[in-house]
Protein backbone atom coordinates (compact mmCIF):
# COMPACT_ATOMS: atom_id res chain seq x y z
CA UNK A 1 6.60 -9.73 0.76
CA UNK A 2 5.55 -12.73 2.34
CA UNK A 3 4.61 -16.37 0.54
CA UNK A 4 1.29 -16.62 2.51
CA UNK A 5 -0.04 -20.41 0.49
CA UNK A 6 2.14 -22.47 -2.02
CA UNK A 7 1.91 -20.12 -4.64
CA UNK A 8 1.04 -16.62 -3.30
CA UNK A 9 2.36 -14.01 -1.71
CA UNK A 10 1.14 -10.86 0.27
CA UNK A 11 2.74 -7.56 0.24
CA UNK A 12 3.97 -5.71 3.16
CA UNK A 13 1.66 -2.96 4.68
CA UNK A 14 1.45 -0.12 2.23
CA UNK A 15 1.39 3.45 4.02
CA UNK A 16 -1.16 5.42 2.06
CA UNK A 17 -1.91 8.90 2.90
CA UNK A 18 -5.07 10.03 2.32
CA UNK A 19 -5.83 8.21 -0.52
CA UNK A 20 -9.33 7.38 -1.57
CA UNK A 21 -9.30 5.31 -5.26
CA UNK A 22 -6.57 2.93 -6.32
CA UNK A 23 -6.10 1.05 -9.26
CA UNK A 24 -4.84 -2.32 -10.29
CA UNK A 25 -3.55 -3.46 -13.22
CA UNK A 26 -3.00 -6.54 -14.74
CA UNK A 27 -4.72 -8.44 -11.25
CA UNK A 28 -5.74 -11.90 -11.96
CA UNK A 29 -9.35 -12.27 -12.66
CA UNK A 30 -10.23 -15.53 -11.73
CA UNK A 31 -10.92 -14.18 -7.80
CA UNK A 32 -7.17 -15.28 -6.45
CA UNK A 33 -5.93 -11.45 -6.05
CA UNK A 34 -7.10 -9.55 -3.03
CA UNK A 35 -6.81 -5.49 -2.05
CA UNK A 36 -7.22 -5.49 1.61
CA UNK A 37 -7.94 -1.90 3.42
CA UNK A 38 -6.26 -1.13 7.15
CA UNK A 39 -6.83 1.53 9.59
CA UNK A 40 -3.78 3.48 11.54
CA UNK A 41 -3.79 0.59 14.36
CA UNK A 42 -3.74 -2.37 10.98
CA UNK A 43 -7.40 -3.36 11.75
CA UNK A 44 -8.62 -4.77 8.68
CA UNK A 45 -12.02 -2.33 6.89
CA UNK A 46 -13.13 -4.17 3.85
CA UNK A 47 -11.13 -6.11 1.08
CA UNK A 48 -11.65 -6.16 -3.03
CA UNK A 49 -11.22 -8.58 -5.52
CA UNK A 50 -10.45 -7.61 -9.31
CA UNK A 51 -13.56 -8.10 -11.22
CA UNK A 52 -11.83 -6.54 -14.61
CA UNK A 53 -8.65 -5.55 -15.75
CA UNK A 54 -7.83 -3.04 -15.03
CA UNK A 55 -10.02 -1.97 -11.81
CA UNK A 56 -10.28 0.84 -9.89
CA UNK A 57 -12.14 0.78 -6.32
CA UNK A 58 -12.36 4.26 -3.94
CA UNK A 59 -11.10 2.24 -0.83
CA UNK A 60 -14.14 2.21 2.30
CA UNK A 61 -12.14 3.49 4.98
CA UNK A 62 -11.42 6.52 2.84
CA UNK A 63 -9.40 9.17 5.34
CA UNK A 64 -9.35 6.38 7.35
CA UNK A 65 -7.30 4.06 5.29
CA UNK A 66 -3.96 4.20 6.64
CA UNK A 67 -2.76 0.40 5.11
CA UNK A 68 -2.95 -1.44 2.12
CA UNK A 69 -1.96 -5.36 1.51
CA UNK A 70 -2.09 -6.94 -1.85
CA UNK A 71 -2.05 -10.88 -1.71
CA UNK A 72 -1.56 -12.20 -5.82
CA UNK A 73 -0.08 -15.48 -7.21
CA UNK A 74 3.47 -15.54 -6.99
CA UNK A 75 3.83 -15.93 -10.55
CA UNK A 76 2.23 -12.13 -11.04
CA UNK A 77 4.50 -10.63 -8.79
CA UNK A 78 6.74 -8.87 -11.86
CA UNK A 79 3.04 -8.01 -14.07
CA UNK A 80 0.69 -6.11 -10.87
CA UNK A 81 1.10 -2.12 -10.35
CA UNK A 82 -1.29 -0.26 -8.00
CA UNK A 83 -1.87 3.21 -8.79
CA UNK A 84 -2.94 5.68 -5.98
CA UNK A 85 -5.18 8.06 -8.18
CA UNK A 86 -5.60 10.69 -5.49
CA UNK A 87 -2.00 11.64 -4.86
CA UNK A 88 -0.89 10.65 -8.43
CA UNK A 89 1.74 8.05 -7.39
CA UNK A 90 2.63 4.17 -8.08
């Protein structure tokens, strides 16, 4: 991980393998946490913000999504699990 502001971080990129819906837990609502979608070559598809608690998006790029990043204020880094609800893993 990576302290991208004061105060935030960003994860590594997250191999997913043909995973279509993740969810988030405990993600802070107030629009400061962003899922961000990457293809095999880490071009950027689409991003989400949490909107509730917890949230679950099918990711854009479905088959296509090959990356993940999660950016999230430092201070959450312990409380935030992503779920990938296709292949059953976290």
């Amino acid at each position: 991980m990576e302290s991208v502001a004061t105060g935030y971080t960003l994860t590594d990129y997250i191999e997913v393998n043909a995973c279509t819906s993740i969810t988030w837990l405990n993600a802070n609502l107030n629009g400061a946490s962003r899922l961000c979608e990457f293809d095999e070559n880490k071009n950027f598809i689409d991003y989400w913000s949490p909107n509730s608690n917890p949230r679950t998006i099918t990711l854009t790029g479905g088959a296509n999504t090959k990356y993940i990043r999660f950016s999230m204020p430092t201070n959450q880094v312990d409380n935030v699990y992503l779920i990938d609800n296709t292949n059953k893993t976290y």
